[in-house]
C-alpha atoms as a PDB file:
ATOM      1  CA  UNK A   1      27.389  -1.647  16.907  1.00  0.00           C
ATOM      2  CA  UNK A   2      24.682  -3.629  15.232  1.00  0.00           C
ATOM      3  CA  UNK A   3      21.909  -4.908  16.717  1.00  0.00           C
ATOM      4  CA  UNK A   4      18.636  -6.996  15.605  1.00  0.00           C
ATOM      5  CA  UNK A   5      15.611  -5.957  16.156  1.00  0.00           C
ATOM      6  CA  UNK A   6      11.318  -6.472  15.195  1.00  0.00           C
ATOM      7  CA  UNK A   7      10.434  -4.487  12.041  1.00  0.00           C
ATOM      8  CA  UNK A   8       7.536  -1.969  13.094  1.00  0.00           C
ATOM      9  CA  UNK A   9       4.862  -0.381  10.320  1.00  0.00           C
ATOM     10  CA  UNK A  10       7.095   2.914  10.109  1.00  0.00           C
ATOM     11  CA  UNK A  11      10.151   0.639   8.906  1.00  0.00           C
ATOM     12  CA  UNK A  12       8.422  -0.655   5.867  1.00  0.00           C
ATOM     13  CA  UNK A  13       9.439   1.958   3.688  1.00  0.00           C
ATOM     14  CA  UNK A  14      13.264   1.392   4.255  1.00  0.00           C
ATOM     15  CA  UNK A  15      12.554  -1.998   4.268  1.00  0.00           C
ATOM     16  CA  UNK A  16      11.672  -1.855   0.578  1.00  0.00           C
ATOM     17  CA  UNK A  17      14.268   0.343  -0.276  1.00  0.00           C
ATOM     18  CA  UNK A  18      16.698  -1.533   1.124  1.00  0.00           C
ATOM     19  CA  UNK A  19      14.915  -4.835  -0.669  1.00  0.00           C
ATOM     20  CA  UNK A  20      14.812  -2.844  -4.115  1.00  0.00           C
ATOM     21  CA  UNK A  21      18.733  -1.594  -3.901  1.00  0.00           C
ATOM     22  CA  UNK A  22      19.447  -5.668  -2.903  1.00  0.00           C
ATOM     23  CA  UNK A  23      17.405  -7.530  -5.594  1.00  0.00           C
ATOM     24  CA  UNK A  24      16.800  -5.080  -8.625  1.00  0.00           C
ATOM     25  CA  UNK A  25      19.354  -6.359 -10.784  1.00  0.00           C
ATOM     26  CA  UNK A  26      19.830  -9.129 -12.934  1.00  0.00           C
ATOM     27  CA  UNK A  27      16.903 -11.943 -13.262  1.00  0.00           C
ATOM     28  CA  UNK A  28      15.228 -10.185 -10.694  1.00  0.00           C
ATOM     29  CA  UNK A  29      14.447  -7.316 -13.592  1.00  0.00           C
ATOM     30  CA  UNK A  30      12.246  -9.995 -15.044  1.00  0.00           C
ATOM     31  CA  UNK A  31      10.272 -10.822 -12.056  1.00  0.00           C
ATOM     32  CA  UNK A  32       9.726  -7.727 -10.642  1.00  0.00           C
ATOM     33  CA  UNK A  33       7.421  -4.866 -11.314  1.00  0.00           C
ATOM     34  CA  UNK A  34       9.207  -1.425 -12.421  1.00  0.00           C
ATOM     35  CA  UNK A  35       9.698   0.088  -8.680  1.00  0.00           C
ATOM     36  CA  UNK A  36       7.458   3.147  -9.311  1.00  0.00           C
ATOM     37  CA  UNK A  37       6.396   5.237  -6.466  1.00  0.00           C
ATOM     38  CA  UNK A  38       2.694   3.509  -6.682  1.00  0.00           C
ATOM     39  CA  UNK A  39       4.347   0.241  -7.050  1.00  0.00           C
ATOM     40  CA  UNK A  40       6.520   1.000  -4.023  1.00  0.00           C
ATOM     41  CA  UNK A  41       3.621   1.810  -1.528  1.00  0.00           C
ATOM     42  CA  UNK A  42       1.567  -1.688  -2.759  1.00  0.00           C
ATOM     43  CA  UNK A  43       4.951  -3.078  -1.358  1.00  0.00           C
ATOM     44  CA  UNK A  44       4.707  -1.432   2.196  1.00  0.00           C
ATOM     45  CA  UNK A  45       1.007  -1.715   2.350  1.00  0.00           C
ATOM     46  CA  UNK A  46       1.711  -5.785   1.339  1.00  0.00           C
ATOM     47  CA  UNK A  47       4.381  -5.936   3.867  1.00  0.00           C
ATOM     48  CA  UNK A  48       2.495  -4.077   6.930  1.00  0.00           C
ATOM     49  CA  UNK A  49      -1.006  -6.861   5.400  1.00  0.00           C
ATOM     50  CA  UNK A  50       1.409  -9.515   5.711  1.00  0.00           C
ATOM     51  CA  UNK A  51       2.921  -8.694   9.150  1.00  0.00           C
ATOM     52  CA  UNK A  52      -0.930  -7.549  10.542  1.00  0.00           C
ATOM     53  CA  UNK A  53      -2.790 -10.918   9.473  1.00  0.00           C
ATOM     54  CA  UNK A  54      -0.163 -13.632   9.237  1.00  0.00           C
ATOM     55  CA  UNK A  55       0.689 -14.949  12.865  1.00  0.00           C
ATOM     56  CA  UNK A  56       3.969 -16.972  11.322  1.00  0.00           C
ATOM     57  CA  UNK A  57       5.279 -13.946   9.618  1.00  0.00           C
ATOM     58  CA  UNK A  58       8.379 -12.108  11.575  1.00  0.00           C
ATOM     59  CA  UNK A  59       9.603  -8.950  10.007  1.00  0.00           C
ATOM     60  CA  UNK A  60      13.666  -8.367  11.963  1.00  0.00           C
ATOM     61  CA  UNK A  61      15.885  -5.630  10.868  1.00  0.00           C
ATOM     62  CA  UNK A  62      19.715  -4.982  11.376  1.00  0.00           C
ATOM     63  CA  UNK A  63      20.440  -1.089  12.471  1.00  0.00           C
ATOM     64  CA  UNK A  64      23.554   0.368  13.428  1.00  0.00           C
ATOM     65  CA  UNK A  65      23.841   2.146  16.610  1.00  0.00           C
ATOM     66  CA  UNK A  66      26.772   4.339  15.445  1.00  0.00           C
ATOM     67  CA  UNK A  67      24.433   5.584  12.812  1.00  0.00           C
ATOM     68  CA  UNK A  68      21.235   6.438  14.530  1.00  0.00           C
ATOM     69  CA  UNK A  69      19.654   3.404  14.172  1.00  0.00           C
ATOM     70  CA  UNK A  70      19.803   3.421  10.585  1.00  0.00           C
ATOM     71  CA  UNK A  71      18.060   0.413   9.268  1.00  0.00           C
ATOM     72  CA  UNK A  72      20.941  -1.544   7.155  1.00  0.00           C
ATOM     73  CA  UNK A  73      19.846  -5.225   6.768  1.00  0.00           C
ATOM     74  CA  UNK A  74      16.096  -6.703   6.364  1.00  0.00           C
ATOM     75  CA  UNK A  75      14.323  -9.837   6.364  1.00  0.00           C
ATOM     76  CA  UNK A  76      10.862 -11.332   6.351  1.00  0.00           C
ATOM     77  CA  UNK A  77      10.757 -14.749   7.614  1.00  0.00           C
ATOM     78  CA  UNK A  78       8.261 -17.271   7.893  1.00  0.00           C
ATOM     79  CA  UNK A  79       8.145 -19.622  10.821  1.00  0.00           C
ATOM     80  CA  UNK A  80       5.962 -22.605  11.235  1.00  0.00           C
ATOM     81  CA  UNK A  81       6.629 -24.326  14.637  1.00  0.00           C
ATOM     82  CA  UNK A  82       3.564 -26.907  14.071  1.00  0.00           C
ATOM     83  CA  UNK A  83       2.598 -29.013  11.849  1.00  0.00           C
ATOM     84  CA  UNK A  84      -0.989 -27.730   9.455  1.00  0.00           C
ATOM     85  CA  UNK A  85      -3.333 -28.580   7.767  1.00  0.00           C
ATOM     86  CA  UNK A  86      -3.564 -28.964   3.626  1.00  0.00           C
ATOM     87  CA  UNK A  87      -6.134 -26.014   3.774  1.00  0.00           C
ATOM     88  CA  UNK A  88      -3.541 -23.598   5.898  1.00  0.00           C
ATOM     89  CA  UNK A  89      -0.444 -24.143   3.826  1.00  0.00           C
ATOM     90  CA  UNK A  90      -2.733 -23.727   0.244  1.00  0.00           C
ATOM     91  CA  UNK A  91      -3.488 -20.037   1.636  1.00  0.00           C
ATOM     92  CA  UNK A  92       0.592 -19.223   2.351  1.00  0.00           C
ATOM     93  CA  UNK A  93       1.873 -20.703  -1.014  1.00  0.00           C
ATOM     94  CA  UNK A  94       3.219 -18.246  -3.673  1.00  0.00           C
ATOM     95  CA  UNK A  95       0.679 -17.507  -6.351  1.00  0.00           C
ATOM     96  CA  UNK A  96       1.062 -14.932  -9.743  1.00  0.00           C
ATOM     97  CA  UNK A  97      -1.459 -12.429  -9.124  1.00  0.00           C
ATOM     98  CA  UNK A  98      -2.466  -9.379 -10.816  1.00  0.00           C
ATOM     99  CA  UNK A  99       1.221  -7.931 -10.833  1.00  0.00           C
ATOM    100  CA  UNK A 100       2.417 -10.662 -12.716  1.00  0.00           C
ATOM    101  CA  UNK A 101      -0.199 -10.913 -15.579  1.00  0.00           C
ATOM    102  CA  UNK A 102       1.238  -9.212 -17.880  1.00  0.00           C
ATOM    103  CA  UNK A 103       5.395 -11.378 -16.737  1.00  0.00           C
ATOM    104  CA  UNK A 104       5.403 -14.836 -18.234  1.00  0.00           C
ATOM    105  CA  UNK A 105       9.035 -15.000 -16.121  1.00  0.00           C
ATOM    106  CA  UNK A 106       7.229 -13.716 -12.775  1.00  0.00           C
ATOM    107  CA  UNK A 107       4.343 -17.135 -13.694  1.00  0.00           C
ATOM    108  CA  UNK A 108       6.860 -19.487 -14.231  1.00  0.00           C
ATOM    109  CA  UNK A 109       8.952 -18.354 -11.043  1.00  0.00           C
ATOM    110  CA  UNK A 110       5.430 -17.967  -8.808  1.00  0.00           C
ATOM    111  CA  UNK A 111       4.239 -21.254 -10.291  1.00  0.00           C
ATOM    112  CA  UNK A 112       7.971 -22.783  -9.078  1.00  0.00           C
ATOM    113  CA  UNK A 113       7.782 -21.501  -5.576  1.00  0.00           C
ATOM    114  CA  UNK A 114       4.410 -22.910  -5.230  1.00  0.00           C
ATOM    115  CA  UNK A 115       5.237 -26.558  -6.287  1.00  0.00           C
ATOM    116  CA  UNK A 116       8.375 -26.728  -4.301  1.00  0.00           C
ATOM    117  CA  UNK A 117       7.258 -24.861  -1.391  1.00  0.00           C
ATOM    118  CA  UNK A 118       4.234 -27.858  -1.230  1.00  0.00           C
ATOM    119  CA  UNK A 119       6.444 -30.878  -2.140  1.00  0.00           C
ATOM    120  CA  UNK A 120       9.103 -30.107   0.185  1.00  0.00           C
ATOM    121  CA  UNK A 121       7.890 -28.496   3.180  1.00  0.00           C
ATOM    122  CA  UNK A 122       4.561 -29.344   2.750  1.00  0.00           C
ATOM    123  CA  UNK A 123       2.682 -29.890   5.722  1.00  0.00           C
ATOM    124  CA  UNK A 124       5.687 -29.738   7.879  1.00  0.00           C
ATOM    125  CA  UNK A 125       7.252 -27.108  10.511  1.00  0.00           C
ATOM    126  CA  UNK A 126       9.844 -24.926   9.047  1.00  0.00           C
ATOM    127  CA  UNK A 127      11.539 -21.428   9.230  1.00  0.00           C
ATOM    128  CA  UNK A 128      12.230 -19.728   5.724  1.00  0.00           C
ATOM    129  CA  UNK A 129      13.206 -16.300   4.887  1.00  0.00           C
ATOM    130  CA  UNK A 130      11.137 -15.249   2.756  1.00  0.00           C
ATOM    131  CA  UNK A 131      11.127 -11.426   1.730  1.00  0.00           C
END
């Protein structure tokens, strides 16, 4: 049986794993730093930041019961029930940072989630999965 449940700090690891296996193919190659073990950890320790300081973030995993509650499906979603200010939304947009200095295809992509994150939710409430 599978069930949904709240990601904790001890599922972070899996959770990137399971991330990696799903998007490390493909454009995503481009984007992405090479998943080294160093590289893997600044994912969990961004993930458990992001779940720790970021009141809209929700972290839900799928396990399966029959397996021990194996962790099988992940998601990190973002959900703003209110509307906010100019100054909160500018601090939540997607921005290239040091990973992504040396990926002109990581910019471009980080420079396109910010623009179209701000022009079409903007200000406004919205849920979006976002890991």
């Amino acid at each position: 049986m599978l069930e949904v449940r709240p990601c904790t700090n001890d599922d972070f690891a899996d959770f990137v794993r399971i991330q990696t296996a799903a998007f490390n193919t493909g454009i995503t190659k481009l984007l992405k730093a090479e998943q080294t073990p160093e590289n893997r950890e600044k994912s969990i320790q961004k993930h458990i930041k992001s779940v720790t300081n970021e009141s809209d973030v929700r972290y839900l995993k799928v396990v399966d019961t029959e397996l021990n509650d194996k962790m099988i499906a992940c998601a990190k979603w973002r959900m703003n029930e209110k509307e906010r200010t100019e100054e909160q939304i500018q601090s939540m947009l997607p921005v290239p940072g040091e990973e992504e200095k040396d990926r002109p295809a990581a910019q471009d992509f980080m420079n396109y989630l910010h623009r179209v994150r701000k022009q079409f939710m903007g200000t406004k409430p919205f849920y979006c999965e976002c890991a």
